[in-house]
C-alpha atoms as a PDB file:
ATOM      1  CA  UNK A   1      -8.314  -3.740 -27.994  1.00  0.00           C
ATOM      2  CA  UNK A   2      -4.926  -2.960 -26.053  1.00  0.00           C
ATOM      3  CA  UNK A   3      -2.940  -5.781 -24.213  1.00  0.00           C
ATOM      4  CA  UNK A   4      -0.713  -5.304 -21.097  1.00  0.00           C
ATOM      5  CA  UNK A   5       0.814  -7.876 -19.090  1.00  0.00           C
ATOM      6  CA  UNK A   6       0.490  -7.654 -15.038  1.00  0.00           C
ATOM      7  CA  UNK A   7       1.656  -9.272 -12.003  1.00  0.00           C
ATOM      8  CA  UNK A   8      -0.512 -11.616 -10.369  1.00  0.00           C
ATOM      9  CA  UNK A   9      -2.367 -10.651  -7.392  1.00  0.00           C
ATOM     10  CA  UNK A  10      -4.569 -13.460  -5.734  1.00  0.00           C
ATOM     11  CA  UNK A  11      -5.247 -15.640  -2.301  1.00  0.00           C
ATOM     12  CA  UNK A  12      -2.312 -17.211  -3.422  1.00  0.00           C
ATOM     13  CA  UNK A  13       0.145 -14.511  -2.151  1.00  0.00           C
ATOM     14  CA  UNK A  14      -1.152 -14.848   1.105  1.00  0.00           C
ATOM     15  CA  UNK A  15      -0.615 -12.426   3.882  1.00  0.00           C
ATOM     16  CA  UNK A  16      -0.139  -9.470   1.288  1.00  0.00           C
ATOM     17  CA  UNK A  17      -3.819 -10.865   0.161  1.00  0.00           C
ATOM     18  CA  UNK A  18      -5.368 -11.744   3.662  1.00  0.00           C
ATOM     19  CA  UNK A  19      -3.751  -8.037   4.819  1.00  0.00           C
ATOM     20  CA  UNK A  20      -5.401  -6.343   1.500  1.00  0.00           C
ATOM     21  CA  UNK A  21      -9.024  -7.981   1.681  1.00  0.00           C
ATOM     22  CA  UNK A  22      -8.956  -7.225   5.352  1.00  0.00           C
ATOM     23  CA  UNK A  23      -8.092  -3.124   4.703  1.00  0.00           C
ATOM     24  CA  UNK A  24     -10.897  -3.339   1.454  1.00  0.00           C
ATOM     25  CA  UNK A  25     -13.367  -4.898   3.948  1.00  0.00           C
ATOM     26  CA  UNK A  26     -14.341  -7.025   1.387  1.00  0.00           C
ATOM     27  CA  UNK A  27     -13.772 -10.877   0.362  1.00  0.00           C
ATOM     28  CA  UNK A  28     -12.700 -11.393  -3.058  1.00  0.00           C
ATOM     29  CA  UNK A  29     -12.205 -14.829  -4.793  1.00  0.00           C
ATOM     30  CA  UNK A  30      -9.837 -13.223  -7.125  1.00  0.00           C
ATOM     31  CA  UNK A  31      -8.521  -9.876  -8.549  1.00  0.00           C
ATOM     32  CA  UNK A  32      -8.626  -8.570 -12.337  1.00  0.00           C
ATOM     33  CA  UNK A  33      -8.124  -5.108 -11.390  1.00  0.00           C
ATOM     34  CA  UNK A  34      -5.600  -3.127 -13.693  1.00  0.00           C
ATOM     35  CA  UNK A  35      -4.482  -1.559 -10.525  1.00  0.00           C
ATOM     36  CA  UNK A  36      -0.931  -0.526 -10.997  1.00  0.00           C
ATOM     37  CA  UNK A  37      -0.095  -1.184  -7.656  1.00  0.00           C
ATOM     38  CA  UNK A  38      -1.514  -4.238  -6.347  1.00  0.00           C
ATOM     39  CA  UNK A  39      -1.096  -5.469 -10.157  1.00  0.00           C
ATOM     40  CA  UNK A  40       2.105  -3.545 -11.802  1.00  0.00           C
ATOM     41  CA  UNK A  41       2.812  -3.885 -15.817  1.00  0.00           C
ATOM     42  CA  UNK A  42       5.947  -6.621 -15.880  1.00  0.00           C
ATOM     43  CA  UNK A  43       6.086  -4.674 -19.761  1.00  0.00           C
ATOM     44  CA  UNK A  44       8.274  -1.764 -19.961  1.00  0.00           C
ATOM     45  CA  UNK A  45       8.826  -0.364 -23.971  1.00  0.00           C
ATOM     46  CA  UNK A  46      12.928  -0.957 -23.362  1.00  0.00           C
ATOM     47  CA  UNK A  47      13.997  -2.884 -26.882  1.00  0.00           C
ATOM     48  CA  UNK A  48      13.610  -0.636 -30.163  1.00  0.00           C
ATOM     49  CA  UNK A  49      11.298  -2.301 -31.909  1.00  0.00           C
ATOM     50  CA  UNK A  50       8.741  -2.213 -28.327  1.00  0.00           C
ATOM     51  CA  UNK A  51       8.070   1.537 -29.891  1.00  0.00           C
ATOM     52  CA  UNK A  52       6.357   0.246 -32.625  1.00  0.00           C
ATOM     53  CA  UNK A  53       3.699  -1.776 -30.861  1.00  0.00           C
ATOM     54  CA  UNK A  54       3.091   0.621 -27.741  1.00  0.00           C
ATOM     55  CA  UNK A  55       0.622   3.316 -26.904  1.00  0.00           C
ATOM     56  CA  UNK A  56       2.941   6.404 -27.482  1.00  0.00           C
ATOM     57  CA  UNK A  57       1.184   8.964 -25.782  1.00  0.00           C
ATOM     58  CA  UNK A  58      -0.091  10.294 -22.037  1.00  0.00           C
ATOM     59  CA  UNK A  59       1.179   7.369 -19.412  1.00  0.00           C
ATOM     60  CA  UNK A  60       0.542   4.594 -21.410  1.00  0.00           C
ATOM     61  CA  UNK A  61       3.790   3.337 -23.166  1.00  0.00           C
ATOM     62  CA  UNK A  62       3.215  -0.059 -21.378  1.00  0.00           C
ATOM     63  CA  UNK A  63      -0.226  -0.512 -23.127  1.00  0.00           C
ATOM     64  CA  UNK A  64       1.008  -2.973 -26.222  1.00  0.00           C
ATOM     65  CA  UNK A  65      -1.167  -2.238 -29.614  1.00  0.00           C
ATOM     66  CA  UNK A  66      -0.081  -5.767 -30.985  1.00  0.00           C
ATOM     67  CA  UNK A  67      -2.460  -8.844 -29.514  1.00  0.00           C
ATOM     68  CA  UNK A  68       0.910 -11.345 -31.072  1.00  0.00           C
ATOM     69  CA  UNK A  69       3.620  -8.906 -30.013  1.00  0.00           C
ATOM     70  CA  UNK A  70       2.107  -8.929 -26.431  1.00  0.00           C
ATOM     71  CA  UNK A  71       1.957 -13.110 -26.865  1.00  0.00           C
ATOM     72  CA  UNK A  72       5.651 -12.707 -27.771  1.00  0.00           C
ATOM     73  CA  UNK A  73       6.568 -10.478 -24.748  1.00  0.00           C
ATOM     74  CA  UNK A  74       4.768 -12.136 -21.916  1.00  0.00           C
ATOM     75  CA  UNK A  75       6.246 -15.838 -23.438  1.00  0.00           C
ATOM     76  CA  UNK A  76       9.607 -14.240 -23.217  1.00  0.00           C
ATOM     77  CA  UNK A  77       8.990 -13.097 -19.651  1.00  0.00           C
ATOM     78  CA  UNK A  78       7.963 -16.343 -18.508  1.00  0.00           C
ATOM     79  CA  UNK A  79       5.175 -14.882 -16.182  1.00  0.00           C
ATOM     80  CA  UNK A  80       2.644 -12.422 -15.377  1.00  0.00           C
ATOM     81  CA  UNK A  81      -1.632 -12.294 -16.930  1.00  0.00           C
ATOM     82  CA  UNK A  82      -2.029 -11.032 -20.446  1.00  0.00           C
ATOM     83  CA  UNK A  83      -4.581  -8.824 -20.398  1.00  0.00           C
ATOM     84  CA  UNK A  84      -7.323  -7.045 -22.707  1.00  0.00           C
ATOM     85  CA  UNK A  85      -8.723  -3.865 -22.226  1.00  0.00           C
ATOM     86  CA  UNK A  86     -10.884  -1.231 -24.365  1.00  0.00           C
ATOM     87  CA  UNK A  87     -11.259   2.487 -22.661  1.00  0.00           C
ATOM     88  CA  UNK A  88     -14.234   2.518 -25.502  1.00  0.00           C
ATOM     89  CA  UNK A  89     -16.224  -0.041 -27.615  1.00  0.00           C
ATOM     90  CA  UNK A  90     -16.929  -2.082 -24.887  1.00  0.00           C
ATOM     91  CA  UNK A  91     -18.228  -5.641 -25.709  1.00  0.00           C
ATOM     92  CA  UNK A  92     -19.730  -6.774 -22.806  1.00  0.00           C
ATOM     93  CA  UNK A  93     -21.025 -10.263 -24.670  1.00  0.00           C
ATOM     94  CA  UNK A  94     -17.482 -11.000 -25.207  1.00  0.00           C
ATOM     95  CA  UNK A  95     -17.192 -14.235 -23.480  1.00  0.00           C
ATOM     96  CA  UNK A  96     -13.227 -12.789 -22.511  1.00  0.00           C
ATOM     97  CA  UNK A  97     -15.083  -9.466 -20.454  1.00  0.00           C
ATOM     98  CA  UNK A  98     -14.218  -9.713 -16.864  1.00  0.00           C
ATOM     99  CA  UNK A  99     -15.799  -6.492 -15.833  1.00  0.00           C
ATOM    100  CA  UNK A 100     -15.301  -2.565 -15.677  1.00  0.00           C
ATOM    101  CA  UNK A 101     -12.262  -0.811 -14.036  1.00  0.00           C
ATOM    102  CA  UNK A 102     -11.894   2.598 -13.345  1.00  0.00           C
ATOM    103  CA  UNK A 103      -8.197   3.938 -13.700  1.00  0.00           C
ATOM    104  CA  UNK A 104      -6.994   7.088 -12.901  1.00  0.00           C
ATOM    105  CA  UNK A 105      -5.524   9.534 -16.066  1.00  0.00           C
ATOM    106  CA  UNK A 106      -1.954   8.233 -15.445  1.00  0.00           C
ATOM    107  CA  UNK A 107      -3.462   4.769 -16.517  1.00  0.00           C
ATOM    108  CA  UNK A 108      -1.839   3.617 -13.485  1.00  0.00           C
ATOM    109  CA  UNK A 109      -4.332   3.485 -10.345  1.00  0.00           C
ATOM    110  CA  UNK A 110      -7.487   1.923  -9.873  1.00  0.00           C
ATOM    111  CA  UNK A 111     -10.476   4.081  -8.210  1.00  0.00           C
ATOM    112  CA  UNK A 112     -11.965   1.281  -7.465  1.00  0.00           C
ATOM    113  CA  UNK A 113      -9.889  -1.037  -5.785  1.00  0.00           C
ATOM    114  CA  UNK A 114      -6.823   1.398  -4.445  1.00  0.00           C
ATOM    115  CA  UNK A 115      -9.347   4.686  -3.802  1.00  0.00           C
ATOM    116  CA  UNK A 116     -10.094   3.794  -0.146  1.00  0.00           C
ATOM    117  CA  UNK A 117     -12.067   1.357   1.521  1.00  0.00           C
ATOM    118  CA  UNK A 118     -14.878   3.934   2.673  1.00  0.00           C
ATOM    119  CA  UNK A 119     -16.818   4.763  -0.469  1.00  0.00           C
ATOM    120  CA  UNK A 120     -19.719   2.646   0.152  1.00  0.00           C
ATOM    121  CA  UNK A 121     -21.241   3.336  -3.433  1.00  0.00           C
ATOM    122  CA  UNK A 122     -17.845   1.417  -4.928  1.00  0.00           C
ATOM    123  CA  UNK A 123     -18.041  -1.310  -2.092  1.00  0.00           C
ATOM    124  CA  UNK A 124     -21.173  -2.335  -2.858  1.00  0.00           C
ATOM    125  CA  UNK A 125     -20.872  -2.627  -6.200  1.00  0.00           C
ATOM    126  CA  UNK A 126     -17.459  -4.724  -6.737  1.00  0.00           C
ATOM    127  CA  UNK A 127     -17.883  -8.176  -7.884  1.00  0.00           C
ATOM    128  CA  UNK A 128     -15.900 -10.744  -6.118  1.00  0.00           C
ATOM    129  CA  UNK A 129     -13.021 -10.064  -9.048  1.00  0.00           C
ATOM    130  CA  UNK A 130     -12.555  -6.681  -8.015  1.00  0.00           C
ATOM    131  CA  UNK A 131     -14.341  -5.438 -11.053  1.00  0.00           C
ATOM    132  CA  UNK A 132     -17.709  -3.781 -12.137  1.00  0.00           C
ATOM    133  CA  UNK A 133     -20.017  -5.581 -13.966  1.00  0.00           C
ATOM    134  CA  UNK A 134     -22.323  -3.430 -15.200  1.00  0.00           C
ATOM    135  CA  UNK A 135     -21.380   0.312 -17.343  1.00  0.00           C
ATOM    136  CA  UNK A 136     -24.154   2.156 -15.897  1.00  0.00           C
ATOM    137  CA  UNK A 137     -22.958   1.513 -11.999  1.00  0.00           C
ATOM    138  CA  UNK A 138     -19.336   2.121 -13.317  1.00  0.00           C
ATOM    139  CA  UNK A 139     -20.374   5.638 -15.101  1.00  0.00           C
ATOM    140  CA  UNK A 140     -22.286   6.340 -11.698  1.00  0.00           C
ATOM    141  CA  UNK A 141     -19.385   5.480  -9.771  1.00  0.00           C
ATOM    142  CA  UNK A 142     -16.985   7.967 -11.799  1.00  0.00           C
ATOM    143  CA  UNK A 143     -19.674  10.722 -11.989  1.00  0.00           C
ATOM    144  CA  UNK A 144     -20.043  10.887  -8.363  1.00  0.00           C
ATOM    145  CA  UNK A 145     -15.848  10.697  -7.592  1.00  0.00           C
ATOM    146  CA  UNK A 146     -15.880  13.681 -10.134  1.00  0.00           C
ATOM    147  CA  UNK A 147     -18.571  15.306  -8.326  1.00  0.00           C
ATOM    148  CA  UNK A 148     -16.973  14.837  -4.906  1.00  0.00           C
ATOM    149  CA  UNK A 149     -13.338  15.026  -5.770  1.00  0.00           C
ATOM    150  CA  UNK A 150     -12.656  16.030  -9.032  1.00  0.00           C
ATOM    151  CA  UNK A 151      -9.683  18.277  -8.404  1.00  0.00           C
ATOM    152  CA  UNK A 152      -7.905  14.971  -7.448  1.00  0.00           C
ATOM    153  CA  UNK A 153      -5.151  14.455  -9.562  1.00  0.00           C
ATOM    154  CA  UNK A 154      -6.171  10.689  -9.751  1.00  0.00           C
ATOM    155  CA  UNK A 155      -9.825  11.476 -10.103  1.00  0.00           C
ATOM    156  CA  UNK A 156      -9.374  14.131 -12.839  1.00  0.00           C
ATOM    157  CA  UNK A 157      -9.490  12.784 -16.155  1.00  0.00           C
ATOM    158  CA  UNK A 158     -10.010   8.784 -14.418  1.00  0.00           C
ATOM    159  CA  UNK A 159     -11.106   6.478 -17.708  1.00  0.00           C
ATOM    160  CA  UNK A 160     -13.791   3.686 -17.609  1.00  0.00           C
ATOM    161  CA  UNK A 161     -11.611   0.599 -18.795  1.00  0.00           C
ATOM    162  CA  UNK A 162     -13.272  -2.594 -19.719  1.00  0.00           C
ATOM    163  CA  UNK A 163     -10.950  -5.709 -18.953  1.00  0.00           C
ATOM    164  CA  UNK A 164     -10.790  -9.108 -20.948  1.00  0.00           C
ATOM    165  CA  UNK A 165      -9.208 -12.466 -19.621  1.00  0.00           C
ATOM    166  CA  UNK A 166      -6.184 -13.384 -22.386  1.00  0.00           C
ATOM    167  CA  UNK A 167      -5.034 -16.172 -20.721  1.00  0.00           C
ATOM    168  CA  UNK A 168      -5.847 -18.355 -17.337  1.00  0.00           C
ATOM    169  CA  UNK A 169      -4.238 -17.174 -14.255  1.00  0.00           C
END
């Protein structure tokens, strides 16, 4: 498992949450989306010794390899969710699983929750988290965004991403 830390997004930031559930169409009860935007990493790989515990490769230096190093980082922040998340092995009967993401190959954007509001195929199968909670409707999902618009930069090389609850929000 990796281990990020994000910036909360909920009904608790009010118009920026009233104004986003009103553009998805859709009411969530809360949001465990990776999404980059909506939910940007508060971890950036700055101090020497962040090297050591990071993913060191393609976009995803603010993935943290370490489950006690990321404890460490988000205490000294003061803020933000830790997060888990496996782009394989997912364990779906962990009682942490929150549901399936879809990111984009920068590891930054979220097809699901930041593609648009007018895929009806994704619409209909977010939870009320913002997540997927089943692999086969998430594989479905990506297959048809590669079929459709695979030259997308975003789409192209997007990653299913299961996401576990580290801490409570």
């Amino acid at each position: 498992m990796l281990f990020t830390i994000v910036e909360r997004f909920s009904p608790r930031d009010g118009d920026c949450w009233i104004s986003y559930c009103q553009w998805r169409g859709l009411a969530f009860t809360c949001f465990d989306s990776i999404d980059g935007i909506l939910r940007p990493s508060l971890f950036d790989a700055t101090e020497e010794d962040d090297w050591n515990h990071v993913v060191n490769q393609d976009f995803k230096t603010h993935l943290i390899t370490d489950y006690d190093y990321a404890v460490q980082k988000q205490s000294e922040m003061g803020q933000g969710d830790l997060v888990g998340l496996r782009f394989s092995e997912h364990d779906q009967g962990d009682p942490r699983f929150l549901g399936f993401d879809l990111i984009d190959d920068y590891c930054d954007i979220s097809l699901l929750t930041n593609w648009g509001n007018d895929v009806d195929q994704i619409n209909r199968s977010l939870s009320p988290n913002a997540l997927v909670l089943s692999y086969q409707t998430v594989k479905d999902i990506q297959q048809a965004l590669l079929q459709t618009n695979g030259t997308d930069p975003h789409v192209e090389g997007c990653q299913i991403v299961s996401i576990y609850r580290l801490n409570e929000t």
